[in-house]
Every structure is written in C-alpha cells, then in structure tokens.
Protein backbone atom coordinates (compact mmCIF):
# COMPACT_ATOMS: atom_id res chain seq x y z
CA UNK A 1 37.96 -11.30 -7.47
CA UNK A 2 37.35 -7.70 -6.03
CA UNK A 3 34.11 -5.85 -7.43
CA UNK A 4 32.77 -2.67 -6.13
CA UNK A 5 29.31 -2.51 -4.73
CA UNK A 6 27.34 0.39 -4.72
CA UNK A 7 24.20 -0.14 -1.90
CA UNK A 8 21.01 1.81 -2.00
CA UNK A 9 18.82 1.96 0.96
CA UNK A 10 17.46 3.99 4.43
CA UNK A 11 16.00 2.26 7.32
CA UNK A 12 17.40 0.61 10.21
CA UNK A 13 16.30 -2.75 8.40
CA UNK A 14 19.26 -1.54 5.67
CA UNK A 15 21.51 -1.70 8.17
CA UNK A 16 21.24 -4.94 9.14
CA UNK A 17 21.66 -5.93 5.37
CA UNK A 18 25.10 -3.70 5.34
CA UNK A 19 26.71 -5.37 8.81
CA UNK A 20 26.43 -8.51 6.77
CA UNK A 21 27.66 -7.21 3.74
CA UNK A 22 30.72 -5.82 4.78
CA UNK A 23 32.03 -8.74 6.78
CA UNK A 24 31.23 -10.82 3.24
CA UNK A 25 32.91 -14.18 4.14
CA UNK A 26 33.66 -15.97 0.61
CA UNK A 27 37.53 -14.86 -0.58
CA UNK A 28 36.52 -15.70 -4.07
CA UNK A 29 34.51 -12.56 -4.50
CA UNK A 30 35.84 -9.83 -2.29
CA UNK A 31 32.80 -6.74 -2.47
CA UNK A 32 33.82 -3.57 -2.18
CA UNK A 33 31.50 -0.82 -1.07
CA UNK A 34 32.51 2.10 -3.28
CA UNK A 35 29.37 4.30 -2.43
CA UNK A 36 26.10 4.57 -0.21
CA UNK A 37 23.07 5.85 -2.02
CA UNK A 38 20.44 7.20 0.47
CA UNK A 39 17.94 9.57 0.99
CA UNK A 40 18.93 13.53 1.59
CA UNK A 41 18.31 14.13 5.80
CA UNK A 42 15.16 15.14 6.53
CA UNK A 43 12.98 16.76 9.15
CA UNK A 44 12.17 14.51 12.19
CA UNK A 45 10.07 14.59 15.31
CA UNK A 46 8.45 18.05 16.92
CA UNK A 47 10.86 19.88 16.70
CA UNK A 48 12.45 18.98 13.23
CA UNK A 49 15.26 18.43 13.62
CA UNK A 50 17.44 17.35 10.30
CA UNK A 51 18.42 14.19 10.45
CA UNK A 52 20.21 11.75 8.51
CA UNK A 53 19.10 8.29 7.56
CA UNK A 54 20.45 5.31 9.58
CA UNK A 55 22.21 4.32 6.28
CA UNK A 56 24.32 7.58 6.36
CA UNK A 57 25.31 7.01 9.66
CA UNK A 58 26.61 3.81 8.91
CA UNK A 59 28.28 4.62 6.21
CA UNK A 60 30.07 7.78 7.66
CA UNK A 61 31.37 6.34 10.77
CA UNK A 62 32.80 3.85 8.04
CA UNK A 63 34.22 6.32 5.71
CA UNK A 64 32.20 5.78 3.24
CA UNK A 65 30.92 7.98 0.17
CA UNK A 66 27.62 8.85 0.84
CA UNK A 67 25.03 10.00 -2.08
CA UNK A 68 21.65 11.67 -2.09
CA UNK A 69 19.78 12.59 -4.88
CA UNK A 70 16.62 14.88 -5.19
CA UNK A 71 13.34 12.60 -5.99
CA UNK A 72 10.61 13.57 -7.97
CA UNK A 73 8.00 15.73 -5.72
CA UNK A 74 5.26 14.54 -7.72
CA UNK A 75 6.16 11.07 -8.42
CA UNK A 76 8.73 10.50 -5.40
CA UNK A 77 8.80 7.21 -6.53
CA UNK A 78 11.53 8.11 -9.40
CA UNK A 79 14.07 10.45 -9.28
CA UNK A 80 14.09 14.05 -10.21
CA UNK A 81 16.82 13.84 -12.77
CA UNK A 82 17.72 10.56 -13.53
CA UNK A 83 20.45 11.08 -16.23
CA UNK A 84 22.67 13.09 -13.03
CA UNK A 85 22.22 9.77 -11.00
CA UNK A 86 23.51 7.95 -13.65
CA UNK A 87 26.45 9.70 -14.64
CA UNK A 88 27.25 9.87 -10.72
CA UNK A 89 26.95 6.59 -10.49
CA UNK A 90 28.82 5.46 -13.47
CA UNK A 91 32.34 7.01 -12.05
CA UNK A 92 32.25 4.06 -9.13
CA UNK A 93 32.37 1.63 -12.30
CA UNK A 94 30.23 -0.30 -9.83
CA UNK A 95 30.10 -4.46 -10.85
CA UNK A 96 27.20 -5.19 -8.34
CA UNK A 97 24.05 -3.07 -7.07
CA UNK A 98 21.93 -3.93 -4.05
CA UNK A 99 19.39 -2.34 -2.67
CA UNK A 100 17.45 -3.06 1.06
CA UNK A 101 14.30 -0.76 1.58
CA UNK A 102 14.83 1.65 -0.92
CA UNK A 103 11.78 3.59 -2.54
CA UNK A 104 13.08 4.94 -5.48
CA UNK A 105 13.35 3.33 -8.48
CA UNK A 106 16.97 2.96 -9.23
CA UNK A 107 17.63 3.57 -13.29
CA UNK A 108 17.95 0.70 -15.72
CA UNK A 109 21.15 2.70 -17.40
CA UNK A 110 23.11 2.08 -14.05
CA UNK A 111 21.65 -1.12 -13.70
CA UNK A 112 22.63 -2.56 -17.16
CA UNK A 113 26.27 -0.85 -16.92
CA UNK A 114 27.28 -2.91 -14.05
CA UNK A 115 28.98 -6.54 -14.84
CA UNK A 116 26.19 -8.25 -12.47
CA UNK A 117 23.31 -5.81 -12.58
CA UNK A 118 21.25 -5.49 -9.68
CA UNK A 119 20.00 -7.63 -6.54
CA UNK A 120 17.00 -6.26 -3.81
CA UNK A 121 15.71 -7.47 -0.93
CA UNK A 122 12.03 -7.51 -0.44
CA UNK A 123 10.20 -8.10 2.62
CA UNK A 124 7.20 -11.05 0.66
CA UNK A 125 7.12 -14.05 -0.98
CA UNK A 126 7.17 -12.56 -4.42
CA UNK A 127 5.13 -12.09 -6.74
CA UNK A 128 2.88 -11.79 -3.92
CA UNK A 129 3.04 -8.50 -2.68
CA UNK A 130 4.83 -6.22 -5.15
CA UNK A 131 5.27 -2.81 -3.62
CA UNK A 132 5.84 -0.53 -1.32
CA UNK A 133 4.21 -1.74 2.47
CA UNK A 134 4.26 -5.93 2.02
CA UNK A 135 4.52 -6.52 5.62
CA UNK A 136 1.37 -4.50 6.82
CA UNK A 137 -0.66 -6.13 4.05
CA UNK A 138 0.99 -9.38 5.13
CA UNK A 139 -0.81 -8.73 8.84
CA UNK A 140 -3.74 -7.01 7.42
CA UNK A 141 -4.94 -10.30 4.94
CA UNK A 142 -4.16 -12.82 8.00
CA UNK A 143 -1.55 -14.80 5.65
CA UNK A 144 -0.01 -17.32 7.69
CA UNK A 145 3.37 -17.02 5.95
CA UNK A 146 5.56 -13.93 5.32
CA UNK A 147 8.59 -14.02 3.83
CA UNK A 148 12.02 -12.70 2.10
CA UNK A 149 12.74 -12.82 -1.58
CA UNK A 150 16.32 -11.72 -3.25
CA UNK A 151 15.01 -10.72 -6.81
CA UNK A 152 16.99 -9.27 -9.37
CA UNK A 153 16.53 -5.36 -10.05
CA UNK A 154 14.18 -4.84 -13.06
CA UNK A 155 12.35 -2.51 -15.22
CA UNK A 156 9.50 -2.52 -13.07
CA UNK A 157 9.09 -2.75 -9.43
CA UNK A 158 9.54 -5.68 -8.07
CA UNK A 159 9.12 -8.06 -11.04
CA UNK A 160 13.15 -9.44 -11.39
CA UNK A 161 14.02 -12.91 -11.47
CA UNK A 162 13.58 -14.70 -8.19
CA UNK A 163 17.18 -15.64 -6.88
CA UNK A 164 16.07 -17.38 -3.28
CA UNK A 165 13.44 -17.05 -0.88
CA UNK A 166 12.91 -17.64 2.48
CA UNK A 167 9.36 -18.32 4.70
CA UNK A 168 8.34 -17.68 8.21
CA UNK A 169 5.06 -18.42 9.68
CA UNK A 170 2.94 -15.21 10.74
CA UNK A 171 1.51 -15.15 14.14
CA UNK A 172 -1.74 -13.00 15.73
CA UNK A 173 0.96 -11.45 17.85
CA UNK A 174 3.08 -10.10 14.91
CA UNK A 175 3.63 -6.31 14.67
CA UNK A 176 5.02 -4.88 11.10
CA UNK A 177 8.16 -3.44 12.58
CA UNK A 178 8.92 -6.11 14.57
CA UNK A 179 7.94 -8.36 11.57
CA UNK A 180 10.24 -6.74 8.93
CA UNK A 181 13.13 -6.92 11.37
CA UNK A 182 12.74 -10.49 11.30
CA UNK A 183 12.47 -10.47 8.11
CA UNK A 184 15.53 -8.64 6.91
CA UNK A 185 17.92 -10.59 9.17
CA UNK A 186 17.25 -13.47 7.36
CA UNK A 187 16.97 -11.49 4.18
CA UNK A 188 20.62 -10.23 4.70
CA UNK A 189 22.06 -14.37 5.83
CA UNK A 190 20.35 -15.06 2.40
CA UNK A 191 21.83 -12.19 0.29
CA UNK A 192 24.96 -13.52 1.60
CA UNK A 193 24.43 -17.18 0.82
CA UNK A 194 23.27 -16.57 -2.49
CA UNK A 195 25.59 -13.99 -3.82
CA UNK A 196 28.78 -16.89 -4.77
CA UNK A 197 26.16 -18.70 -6.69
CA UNK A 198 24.51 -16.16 -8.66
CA UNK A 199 27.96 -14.17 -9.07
CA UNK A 200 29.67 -17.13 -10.34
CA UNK A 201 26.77 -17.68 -12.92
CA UNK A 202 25.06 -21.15 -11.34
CA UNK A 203 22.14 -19.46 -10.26
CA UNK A 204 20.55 -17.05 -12.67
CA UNK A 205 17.37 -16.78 -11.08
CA UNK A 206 13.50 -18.19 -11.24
CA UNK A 207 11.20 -15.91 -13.78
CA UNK A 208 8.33 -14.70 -11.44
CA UNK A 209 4.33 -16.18 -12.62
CA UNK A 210 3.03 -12.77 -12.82
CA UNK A 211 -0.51 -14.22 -12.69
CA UNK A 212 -0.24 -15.13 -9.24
CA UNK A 213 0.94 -11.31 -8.76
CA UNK A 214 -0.79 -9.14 -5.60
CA UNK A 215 0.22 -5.55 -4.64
CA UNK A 216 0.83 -3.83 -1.67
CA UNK A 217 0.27 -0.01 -2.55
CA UNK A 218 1.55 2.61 -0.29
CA UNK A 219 -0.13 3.31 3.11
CA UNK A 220 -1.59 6.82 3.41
CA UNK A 221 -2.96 8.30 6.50
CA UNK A 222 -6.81 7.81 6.19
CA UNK A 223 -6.49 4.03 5.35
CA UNK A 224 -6.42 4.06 9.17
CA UNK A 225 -9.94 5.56 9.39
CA UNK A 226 -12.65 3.20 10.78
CA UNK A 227 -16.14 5.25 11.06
CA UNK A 228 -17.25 5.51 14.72
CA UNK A 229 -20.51 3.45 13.93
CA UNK A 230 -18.28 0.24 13.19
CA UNK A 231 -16.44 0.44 16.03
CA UNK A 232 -19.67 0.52 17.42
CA UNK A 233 -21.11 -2.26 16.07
CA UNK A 234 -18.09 -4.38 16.17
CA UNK A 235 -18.21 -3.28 20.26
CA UNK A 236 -21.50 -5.15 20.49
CA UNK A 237 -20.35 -8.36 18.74
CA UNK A 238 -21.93 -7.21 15.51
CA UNK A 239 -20.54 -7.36 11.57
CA UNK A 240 -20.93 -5.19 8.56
CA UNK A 241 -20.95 -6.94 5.06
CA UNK A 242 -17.24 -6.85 3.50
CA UNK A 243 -18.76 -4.57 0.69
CA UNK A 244 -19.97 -2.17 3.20
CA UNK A 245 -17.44 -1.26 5.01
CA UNK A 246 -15.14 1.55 4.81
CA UNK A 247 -11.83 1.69 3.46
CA UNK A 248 -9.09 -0.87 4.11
CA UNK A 249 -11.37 -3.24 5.72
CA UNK A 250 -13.03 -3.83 2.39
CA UNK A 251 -9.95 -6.09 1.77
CA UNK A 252 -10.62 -8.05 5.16
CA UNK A 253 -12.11 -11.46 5.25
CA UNK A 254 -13.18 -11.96 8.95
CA UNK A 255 -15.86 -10.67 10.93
CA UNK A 256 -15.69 -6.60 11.79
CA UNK A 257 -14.17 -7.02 15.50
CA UNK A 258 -11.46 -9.37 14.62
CA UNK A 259 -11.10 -7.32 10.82
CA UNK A 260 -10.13 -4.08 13.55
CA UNK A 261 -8.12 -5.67 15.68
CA UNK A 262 -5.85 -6.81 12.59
CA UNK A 263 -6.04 -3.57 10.96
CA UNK A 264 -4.69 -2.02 14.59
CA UNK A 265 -1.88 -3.92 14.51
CA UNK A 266 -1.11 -3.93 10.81
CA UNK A 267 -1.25 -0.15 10.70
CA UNK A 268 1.14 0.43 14.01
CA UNK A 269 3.29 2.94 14.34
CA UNK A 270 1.70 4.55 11.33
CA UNK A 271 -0.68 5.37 10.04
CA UNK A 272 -2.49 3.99 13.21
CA UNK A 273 -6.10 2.92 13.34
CA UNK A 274 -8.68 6.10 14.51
CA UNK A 275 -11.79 7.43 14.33
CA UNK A 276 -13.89 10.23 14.21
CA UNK A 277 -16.59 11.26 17.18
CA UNK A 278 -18.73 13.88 17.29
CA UNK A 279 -18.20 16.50 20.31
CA UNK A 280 -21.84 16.10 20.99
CA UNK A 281 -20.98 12.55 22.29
CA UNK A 282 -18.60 13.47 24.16
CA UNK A 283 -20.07 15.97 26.04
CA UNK A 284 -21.89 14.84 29.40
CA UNK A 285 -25.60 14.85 28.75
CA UNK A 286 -26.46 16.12 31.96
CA UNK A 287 -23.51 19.55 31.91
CA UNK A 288 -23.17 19.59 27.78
CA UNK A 289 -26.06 18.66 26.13
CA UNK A 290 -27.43 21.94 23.68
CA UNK A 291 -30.56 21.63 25.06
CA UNK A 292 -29.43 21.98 29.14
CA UNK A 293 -26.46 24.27 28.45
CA UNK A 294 -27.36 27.23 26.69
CA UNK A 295 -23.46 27.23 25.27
CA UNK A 296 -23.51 24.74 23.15
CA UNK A 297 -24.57 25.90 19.73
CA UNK A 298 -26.49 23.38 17.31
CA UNK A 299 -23.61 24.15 15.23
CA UNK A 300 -20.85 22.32 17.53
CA UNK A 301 -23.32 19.06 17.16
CA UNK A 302 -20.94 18.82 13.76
CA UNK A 303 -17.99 19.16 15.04
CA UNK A 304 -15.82 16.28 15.87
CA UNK A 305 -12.89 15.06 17.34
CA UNK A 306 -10.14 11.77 16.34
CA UNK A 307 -10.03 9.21 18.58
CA UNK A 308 -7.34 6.72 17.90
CA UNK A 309 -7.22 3.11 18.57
CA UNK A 310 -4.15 2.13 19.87
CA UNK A 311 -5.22 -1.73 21.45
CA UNK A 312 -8.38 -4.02 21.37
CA UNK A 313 -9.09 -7.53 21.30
CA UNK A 314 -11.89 -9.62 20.99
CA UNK A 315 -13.77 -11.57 23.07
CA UNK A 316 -17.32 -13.00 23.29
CA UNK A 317 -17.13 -12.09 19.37
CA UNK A 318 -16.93 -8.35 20.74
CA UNK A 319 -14.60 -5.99 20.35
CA UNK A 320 -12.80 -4.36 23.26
CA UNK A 321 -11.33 -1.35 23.16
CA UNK A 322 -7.70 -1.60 25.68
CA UNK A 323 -6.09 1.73 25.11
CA UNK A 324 -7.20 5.11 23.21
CA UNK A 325 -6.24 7.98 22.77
CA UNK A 326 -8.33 10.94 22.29
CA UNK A 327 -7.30 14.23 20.10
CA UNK A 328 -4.57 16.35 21.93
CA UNK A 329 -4.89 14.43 25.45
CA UNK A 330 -2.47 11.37 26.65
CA UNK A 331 -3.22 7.74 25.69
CA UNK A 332 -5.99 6.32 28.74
CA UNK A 333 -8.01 2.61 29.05
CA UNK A 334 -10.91 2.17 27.53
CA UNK A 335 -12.76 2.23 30.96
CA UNK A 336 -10.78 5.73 31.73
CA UNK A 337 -12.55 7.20 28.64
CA UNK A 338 -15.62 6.47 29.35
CA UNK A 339 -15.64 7.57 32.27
CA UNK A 340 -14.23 10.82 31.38
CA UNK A 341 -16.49 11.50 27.85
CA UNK A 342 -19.07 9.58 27.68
C-alpha cells in the first residue's frame, strides 16, 4: 500500500527522523513523501545571513516540495492564516502526517482529512513534559530518566494518544543538545517500528493520565539570570531557601551551588546562565575606586556589566566558577578574571 506523507519539522534532530523515514523498510506500507513543511529561512549569525532550515536542505537536494508558511507574530505558536495551510495541504491528499521538532501547531482540518491522522515525536516521557523545551527541563529538575514518546497529533499540544515510548537514563554529564540527539535517534528507530502496527490498526494508542501532566514552557533569555549575590553565596558553600531565589532556580530542589551548576548546563547553548556585576566591582580599588580617581562619577557605581557563566562545578559544597565570560571580551578562567577585575 503506497500513502503519501507530508513531514513537518526544522532542526537537525528532524533530519535524523527523515533519513529513517525515507529508507522505510516494511513493503506493506510504502510512504511517500509528497511535501516538506518547514519554517521560511531566516536570519542567522552576525552577519545575517538567510538561511534555510536543515529540513529544506534535505528535502531540496532530494527533490522534494518544500512549504513555508507565515506564523502568527504574536502567537508564533499558530499560524498566521490557517485556512491557506489547509487548503495547501489538502492538494497532497496526504494519508499520514508526522511531525519531529516542529513549533507550530499544525491544524486539526488537515489532521482529520488524512486516512491516518497525525503522529509526533517528542523529546519526554509524556505526559510529563508537554511543551516546547522538555530536554532542558529534563536536566534542570535532575530526573534520572529522559525519554521519547510517538503520540498521536491532537487538539492540544502534546496531549494525543501515546503510541510507544522509549527511556534512557540521564547522567550529570548530559548537555540538552547532545541529549535530544540521543533522543531523536531512537525516536526516529521507534517511529519506524511502530508505524506497521498503528497503520494496520493493532495499535491505536494509550490515552495519556493528564493528572500526572508537567510542562515545559518556552525558554526566554532572562531565565538564565542568576543575581550576582547567589553566585556569591553559592561560591562560599552557602544556600538560599528555594522560595528565595530568583527565577528558574525556584523550580530546583538541591542546594544553590549544585542548583547553578545544573541550570549551566541545562541552559547551554542558549539562553546560557549570566549575571549582572556592577562596574564598581570591577574596577581596581586602588586605580578605580570614586573616591581615589576623581573620574569615576557616583553615577557609574549603577552601572553594570553581564558576566556569563559558561562552566562551574562544585566541590567542598562550593561552587567554582571554570570559565566566564565577561560583556564584549573573550571567554577566560575563573582565576584569569580575577585577576584582571577584581
């Protein structure tokens, strides 16, 4: 049986879902990939350059159709005119849709038109962590398992019909890109091994317990900001109370220096884990300081500058800043910092 397959994702980790798609090894069901869905190119690095997603490359040194649609600038979550993606879509007749690390919520119109709806590939152990950054809040809440889930496409985000699932163990070396390579190779041998099953009707999927949901909202940019007084204290082996702390490591169980050191490497590449200090402390007492050096003005005392965090460890109970890197300068040790600043 032949059945055309539109696929819907961006990232490198969609790639590795599409090798293994289109060398699909059961004759019984032969999938077709009619179309690519993807995200328009967009503006990368310094410089800016327009750039295509890996998916489009992919699919154009393949030959085939490529489509990008417009999202919604305020709710980029959902497209900007859903009833064009439909009617798009809807001339590939598709029979299947799957979707690998796609953000945009793919319309139920499409998804109800095809003969065998819609499969995705999420990077947790559904139901917990629903949305869009599982694998940093995987690192970030110390869970010793991550995992893959193939869930069927539904109204809501991530709420389908569990189809398999598949669990790793989580080390304190783990990294999130690293992490959701892992997990997408085995997401795409398990796509694979499910899809005879659940075409053919035998496996119609697991209804999710909704009360055992958790969600992992979006990361923004200042869920990497630590205040330069807990770095402090966690530098001298001390703790702040869960309920006092700032930000994302509200949501952290263990002590401040080992609660940073997690949050470093769940938040790498991006957003990264930094701080703010104030110029004042940077400044050499004895060349700087307002009061020797007639230059500085008590109004610099507020101005500050990021520092960001880029390694640390703990030991002793303390944490140890490895490698920083201060606003507009290279990345330097710990020990080269201090030396320099402080």
């Amino acid at each position: 049986m032949s059945m055309n397959v539109i696929f819907f994702g961006s990232t490198s980790d969609s790639v590795i879902v599409l090798d293994k798609l289109i060398n699909f090894p059961f004759s019984e069901f032969r999938l077709l990939l009619s179309a690519i869905v993807t995200p328009p190119p967009t503006p990368v690095g310094r410089k800016k350059i327009i750039t295509p997603t890996p998916v489009e490359i992919w699919a154009k040194e393949r030959n085939i159709p490529v489509l990008s649609f417009k999202s919604d600038p305020e709710k980029p979550w959902l497209f900007q005119n859903e009833e064009d993606v439909t009617n798009t879509l809807s001339t590939f007749k598709p029979d299947l849709l799957i979707s690998a690390c796609y953000g945009v919520k793919i319309p139920q119109q499409i998804v109800k038109k095809a003969k065998f709806k819609g499969l995705n590939i999420h990077p947790s152990l559904l139901p917990r962590w629903r949305g869009a950054d599982p694998v940093p809040w995987t690192i970030l809440s110390g869970n010793e398992q991550a995992g893959i889930t193939v869930v069927t496409m539904s109204e809501q985000f991530d709420r389908g019909k569990i189809i398999s699932q598949k669990k790793i163990q989580v080390t304190d070396k783990d990294l999130p890109d690293p992490l959701r390579r892992t997990l997408f190779t085995y997401g795409a041998d398990l796509l694979i091994s499910s899809l005879p099953d659940y075409l053919s009707g035998k496996n119609k999927g697991v209804n999710q317990k909704s009360e055992h949901a958790i969600y992992a909202r979006r990361l923004t940019r200042s869920d990497g900001f630590i205040p330069w007084d807990h770095l402090q204290t966690a530098m001298e082996g001390g703790d702040v109370p869960r309920e006092k702390r700032n930000g994302i490591l509200t949501s952290v169980l263990c002590p401040l220096p080992s609660a940073i050191t997690r949050a470093i490497r769940a938040l790498s590449p991006w957003p990264g884990v930094w701080t703010t200090i104030p110029l004042s402390f940077l400044r050499k007492q004895e060349s700087f300081h307002h009061t020797l050096d007639p230059r500085v003005k008590p109004e610099d005392e507020k101005k500050e500058k990021r520092l960001k965090i880029i390694k640390a460890h703990v030991e002793n109970e303390k944490l140890i800043l490895d490698t920083v890197q201060l606003e507009g300068k290279n990345p330097v040790t710990w020990l080269e910092f201090e030396k320099a600043y402080l």
